[in-house]
Protein backbone atom coordinates (compact mmCIF):
# COMPACT_ATOMS: atom_id res chain seq x y z
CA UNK A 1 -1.21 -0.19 -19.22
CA UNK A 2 1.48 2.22 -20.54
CA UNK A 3 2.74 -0.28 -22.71
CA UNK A 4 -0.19 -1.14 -24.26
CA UNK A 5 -0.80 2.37 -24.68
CA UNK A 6 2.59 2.61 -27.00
CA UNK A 7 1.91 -0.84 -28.90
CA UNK A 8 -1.82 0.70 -30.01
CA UNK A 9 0.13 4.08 -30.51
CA UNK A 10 2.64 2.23 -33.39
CA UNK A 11 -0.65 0.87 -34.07
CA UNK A 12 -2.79 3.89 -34.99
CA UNK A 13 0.09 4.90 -37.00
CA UNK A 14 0.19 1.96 -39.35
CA UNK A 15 -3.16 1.96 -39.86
CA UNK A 16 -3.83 5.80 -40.59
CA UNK A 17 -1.56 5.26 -43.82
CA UNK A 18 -2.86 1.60 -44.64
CA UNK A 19 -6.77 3.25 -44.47
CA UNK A 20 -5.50 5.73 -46.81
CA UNK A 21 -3.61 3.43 -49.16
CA UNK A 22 -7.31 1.01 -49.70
CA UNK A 23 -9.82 4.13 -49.76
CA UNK A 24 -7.79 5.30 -52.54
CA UNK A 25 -7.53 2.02 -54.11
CA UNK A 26 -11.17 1.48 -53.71
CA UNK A 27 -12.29 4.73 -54.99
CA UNK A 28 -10.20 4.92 -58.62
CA UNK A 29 -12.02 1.09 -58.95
CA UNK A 30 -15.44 2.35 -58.52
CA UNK A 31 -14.09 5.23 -60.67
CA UNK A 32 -13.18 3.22 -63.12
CA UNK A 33 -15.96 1.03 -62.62
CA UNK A 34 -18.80 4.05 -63.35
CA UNK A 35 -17.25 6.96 -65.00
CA UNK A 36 -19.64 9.75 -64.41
CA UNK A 37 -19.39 12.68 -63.13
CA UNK A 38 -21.44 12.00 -59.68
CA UNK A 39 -19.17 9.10 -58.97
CA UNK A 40 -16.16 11.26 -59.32
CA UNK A 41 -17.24 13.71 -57.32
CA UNK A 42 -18.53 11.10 -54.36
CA UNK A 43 -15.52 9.45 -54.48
CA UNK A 44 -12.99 12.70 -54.18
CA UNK A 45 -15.00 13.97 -51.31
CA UNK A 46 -15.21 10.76 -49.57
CA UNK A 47 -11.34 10.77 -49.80
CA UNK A 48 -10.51 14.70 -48.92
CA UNK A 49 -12.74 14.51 -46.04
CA UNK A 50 -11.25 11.29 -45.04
CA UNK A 51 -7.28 11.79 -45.27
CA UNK A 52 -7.17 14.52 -42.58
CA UNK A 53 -8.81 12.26 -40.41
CA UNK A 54 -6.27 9.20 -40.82
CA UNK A 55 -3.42 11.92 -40.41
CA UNK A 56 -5.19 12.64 -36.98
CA UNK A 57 -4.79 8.66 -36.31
CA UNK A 58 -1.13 9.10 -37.41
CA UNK A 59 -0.40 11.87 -34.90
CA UNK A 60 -2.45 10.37 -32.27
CA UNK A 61 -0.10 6.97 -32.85
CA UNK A 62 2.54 9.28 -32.19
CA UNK A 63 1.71 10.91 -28.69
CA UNK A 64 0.65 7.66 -27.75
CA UNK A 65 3.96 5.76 -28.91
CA UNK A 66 5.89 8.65 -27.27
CA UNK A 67 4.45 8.43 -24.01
CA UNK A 68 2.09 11.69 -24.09
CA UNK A 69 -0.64 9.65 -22.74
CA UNK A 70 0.73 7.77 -20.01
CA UNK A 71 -0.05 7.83 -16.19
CA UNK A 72 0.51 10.86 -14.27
CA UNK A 73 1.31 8.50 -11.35
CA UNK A 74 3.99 6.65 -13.49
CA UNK A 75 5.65 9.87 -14.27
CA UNK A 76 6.53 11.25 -10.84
């Protein structure tokens, strides 16, 4: 169970910057797509409220791929 605690770790931290990487992609094409203002402004909240949220995935990949969240049994 530990281990597949670390593989979805290295997991959570891939995917925190791939999220990141196709909401941002997504948003300047439906920018681009309909240029006013209320678009812009949907679209740049959507992302600020979502990047601190993929950076949470990114740390929690890296407690998990460290070994934070492993068995208290298996330690001792």
């Amino acid at each position: 169970m530990n281990l597949l605690k670390r593989i979805l770790g290295l997991a959570w931290m891939v995917l925190g910057p791939v999220a990141v990487f196709y909401l941002i992609k997504t948003g300047l094409r439906e920018m681009a797509k309909n240029p006013i203002i209320e678009t812009q402004v949907q679209w740049m909240v959507f992302i600020a409220v979502s990047i601190p949220i993929a950076l949470g995935l990114v740390v929690f990949g890296y407690f998990a791929l460290r070994g934070e969240y492993d068995d208290a049994q298996a330690m001792s």
